[in-house]
N, C-alpha and C. Protein backbone atom coordinates (compact mmCIF):
# COMPACT_ATOMS: atom_id res chain seq x y z
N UNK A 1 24.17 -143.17 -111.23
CA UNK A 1 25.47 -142.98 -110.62
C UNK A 1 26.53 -142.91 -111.71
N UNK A 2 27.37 -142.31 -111.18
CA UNK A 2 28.36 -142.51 -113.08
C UNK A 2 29.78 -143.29 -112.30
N UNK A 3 29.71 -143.97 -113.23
CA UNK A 3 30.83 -144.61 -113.38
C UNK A 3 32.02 -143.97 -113.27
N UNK A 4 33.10 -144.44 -112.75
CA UNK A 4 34.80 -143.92 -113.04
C UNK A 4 35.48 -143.73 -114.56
N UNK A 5 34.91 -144.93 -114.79
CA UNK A 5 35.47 -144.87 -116.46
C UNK A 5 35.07 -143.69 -117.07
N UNK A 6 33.64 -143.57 -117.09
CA UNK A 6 32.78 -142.18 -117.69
C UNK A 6 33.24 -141.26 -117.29
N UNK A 7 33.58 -140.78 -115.64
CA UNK A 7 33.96 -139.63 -115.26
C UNK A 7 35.44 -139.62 -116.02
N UNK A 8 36.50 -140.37 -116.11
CA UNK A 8 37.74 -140.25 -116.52
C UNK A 8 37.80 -140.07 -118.20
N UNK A 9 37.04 -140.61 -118.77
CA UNK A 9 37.10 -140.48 -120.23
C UNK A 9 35.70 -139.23 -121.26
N UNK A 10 34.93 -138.39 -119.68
CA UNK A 10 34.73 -137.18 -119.72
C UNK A 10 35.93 -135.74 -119.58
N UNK A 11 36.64 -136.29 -118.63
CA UNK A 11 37.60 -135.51 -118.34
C UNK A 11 38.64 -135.67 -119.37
N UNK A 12 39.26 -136.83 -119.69
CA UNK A 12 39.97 -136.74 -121.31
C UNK A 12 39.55 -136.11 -122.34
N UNK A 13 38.18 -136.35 -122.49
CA UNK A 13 37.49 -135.57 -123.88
C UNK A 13 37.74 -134.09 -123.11
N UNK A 14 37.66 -133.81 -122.20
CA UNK A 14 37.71 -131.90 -121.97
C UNK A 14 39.03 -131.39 -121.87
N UNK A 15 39.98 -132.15 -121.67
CA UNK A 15 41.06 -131.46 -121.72
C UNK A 15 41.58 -131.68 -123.03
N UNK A 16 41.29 -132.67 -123.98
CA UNK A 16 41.44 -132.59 -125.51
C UNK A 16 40.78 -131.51 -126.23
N UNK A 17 39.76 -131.03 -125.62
CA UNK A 17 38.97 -130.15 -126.66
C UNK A 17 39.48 -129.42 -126.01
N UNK A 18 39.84 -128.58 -124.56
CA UNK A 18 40.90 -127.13 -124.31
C UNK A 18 42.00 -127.44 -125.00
N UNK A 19 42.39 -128.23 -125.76
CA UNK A 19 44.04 -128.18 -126.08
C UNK A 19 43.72 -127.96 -127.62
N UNK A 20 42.60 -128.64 -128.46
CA UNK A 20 42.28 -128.23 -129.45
C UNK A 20 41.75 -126.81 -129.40
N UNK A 21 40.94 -126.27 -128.96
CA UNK A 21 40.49 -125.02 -128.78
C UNK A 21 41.58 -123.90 -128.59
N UNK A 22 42.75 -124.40 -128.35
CA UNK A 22 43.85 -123.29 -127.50
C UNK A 22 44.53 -123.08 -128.89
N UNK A 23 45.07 -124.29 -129.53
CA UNK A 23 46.08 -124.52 -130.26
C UNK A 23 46.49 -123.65 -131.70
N UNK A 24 45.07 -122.70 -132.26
CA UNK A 24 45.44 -121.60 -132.79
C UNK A 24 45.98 -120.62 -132.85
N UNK A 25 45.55 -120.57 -130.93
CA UNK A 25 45.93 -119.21 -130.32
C UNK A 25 47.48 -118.74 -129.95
N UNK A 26 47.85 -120.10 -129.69
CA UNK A 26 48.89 -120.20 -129.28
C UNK A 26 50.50 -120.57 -129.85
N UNK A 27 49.71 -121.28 -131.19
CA UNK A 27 50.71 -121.57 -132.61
C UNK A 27 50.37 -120.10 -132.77
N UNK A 28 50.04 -119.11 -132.95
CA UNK A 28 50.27 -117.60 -133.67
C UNK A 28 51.24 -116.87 -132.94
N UNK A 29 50.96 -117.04 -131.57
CA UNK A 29 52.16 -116.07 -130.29
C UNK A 29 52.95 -117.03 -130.53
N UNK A 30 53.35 -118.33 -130.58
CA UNK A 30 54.84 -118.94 -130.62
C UNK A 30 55.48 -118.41 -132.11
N UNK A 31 54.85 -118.48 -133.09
CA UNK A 31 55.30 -117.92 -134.58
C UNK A 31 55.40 -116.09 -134.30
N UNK A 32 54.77 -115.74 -134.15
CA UNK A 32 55.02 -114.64 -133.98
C UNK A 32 56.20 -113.83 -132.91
N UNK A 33 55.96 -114.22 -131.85
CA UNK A 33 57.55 -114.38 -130.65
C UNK A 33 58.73 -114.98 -131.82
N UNK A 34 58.65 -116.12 -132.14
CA UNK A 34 59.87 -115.94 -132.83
C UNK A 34 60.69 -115.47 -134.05
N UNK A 35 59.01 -114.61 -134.84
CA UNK A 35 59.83 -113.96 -135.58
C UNK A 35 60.04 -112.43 -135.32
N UNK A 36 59.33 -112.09 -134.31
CA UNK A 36 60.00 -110.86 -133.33
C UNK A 36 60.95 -111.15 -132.75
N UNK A 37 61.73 -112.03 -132.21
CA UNK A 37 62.45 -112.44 -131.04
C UNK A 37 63.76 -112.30 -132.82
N UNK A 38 63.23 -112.97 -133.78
CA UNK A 38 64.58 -113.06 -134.86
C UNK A 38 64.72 -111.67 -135.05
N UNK A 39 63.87 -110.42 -136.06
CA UNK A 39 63.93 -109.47 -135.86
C UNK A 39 64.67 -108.58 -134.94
N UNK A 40 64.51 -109.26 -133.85
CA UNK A 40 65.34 -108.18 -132.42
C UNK A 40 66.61 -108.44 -132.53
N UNK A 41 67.00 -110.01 -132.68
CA UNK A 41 68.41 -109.99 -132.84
C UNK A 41 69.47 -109.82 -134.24
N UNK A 42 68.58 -109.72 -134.90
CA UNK A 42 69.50 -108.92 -136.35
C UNK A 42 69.23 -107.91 -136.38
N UNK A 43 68.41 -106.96 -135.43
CA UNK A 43 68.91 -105.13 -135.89
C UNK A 43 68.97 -104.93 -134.68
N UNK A 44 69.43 -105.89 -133.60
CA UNK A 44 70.01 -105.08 -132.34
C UNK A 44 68.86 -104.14 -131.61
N UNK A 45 67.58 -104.34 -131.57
CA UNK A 45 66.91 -103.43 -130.95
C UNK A 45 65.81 -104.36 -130.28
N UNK A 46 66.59 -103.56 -128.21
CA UNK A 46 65.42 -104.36 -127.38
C UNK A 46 64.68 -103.90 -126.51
N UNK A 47 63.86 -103.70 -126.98
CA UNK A 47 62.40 -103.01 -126.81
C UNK A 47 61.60 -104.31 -126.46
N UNK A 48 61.17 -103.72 -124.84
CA UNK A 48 60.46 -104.92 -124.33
C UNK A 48 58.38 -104.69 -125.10
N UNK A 49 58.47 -103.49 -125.33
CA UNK A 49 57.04 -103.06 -126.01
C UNK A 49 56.65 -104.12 -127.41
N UNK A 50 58.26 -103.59 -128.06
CA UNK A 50 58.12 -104.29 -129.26
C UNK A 50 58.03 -106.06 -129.52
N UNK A 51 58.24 -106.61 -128.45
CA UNK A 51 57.71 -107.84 -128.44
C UNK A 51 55.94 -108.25 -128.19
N UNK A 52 55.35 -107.62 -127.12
CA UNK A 52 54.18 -107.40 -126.46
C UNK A 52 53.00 -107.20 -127.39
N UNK A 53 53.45 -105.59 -127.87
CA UNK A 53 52.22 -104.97 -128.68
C UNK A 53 51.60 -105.96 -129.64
N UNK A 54 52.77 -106.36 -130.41
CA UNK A 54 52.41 -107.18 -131.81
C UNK A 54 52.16 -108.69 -131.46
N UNK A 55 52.39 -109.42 -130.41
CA UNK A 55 51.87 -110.97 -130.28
C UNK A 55 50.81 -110.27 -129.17
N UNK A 56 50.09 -109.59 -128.83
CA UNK A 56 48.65 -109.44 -128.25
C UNK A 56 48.10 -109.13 -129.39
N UNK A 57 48.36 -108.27 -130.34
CA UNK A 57 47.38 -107.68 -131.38
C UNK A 57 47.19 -108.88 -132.15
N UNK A 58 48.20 -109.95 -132.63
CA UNK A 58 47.93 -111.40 -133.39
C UNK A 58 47.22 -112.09 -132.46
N UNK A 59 47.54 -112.16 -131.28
CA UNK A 59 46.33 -113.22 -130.50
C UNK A 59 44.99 -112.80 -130.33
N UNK A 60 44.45 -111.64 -130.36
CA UNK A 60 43.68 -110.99 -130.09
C UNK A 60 42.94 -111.24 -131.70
N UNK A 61 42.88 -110.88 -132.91
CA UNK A 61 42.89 -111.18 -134.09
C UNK A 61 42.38 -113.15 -134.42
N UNK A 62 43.22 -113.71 -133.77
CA UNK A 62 43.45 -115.24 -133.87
C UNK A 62 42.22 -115.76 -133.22
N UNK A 63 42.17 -115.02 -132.08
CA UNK A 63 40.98 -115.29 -131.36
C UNK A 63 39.65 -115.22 -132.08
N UNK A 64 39.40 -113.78 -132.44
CA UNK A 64 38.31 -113.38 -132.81
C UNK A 64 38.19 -114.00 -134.00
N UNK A 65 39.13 -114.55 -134.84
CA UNK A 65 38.59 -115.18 -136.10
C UNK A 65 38.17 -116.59 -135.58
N UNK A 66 38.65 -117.64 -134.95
CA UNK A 66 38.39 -118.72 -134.15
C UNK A 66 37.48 -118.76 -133.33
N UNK A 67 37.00 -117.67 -133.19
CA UNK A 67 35.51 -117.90 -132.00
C UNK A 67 34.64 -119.29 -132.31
N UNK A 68 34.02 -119.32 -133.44
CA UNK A 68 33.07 -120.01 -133.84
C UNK A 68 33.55 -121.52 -133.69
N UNK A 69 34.74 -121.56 -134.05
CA UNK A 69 35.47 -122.88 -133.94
C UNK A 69 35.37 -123.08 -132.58
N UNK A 70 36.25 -122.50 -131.67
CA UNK A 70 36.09 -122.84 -130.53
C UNK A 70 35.24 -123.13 -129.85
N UNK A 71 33.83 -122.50 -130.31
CA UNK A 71 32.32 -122.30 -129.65
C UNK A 71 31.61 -123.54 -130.16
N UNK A 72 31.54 -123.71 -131.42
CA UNK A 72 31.29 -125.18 -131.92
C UNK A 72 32.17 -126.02 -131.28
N UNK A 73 33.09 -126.68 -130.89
CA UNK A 73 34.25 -127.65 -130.22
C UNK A 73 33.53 -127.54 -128.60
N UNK A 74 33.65 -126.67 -128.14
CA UNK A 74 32.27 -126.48 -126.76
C UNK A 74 31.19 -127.33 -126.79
N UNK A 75 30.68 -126.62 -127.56
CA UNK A 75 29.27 -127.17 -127.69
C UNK A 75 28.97 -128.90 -128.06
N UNK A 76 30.12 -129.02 -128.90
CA UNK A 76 30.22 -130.72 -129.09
C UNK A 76 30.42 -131.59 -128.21
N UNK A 77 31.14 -131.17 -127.32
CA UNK A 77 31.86 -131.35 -125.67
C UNK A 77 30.83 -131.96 -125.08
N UNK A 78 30.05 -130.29 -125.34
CA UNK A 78 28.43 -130.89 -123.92
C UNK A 78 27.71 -131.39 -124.43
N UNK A 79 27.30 -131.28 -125.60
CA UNK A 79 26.28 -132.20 -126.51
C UNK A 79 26.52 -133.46 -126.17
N UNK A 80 27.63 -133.99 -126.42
CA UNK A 80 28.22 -135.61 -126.50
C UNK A 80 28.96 -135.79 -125.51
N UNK A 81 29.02 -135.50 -124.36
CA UNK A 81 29.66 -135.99 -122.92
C UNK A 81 29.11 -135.40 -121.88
N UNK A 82 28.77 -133.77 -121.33
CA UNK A 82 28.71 -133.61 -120.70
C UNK A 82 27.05 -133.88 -120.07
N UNK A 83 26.03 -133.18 -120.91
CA UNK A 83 24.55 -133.31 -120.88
C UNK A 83 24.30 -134.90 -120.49
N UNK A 84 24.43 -136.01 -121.36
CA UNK A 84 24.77 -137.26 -121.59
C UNK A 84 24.97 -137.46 -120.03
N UNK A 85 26.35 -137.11 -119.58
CA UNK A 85 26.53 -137.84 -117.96
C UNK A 85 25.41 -136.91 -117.23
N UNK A 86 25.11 -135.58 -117.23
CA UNK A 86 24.22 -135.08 -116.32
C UNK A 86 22.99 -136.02 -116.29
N UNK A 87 22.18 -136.12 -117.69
CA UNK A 87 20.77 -137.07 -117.35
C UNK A 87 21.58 -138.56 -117.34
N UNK A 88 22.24 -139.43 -117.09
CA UNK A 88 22.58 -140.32 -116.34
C UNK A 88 22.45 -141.57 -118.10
N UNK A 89 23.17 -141.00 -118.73
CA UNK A 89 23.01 -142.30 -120.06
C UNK A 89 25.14 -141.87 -120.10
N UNK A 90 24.92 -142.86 -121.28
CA UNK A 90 26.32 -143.36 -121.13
C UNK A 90 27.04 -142.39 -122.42
C-alpha cells in the first residue's frame, strides 16, 4: 500500500524534475523576448512575426540540445521514485 508521505514526496520529486527539465527552455524565450522586446523599442519596429519567429527558432534549438539532459532527469525520476513505489519498496 503506499503511504501518503511517499505519494506526496513522489509528487514533489516530479514537479522538481518538470521545473528542472523546463528551466533551459524557458530561461532562452525569457532572454531572448527581452532582447527582442529591447530591439523593438529602440528602432521603433512592431512586427508581431518579429518577436515569434526568433524565440521559437531559440526554443526549438534549446530543446534539441537539452534532450539528453532532460531524458536522463526522467529517467532518474523513475529509476529512484517512481518504479520503487510501483513494486511497493520505499
Amino acid at each position: 500500500m503506499l503511504s501518503e508521505s511517499l505519494f506526496y514526496d513522489t509528487l514533489r520529486q516530479g514537479m522538481w524534475s518538470a521545473v528542472m527539465m523546463s528551466t533551459p527552455v524557458l530561461t532562452v524565450a525569457l532572454v531572448t523576448g527581452l532582447v527582442i522586446g529591447l530591439f523593438q523599442a529602440l528602432t521603433s519596429i512592431q512586427e508581431m512575426t518579429l518577436t515569434f519567429v526568433p524565440k521559437l527558432a531559440a526554443i526549438v534549438i534549446v530543446f534539441w540540445a537539452t534532450m539528453g539532459y532532460m531524458t536522463q532527469m526522467l529517467l532518474a525520476f523513475f529509476d529512484g521514485h517512481v518504479i520503487p513505489a510501483i513494486a511497493g519498496g520505499t
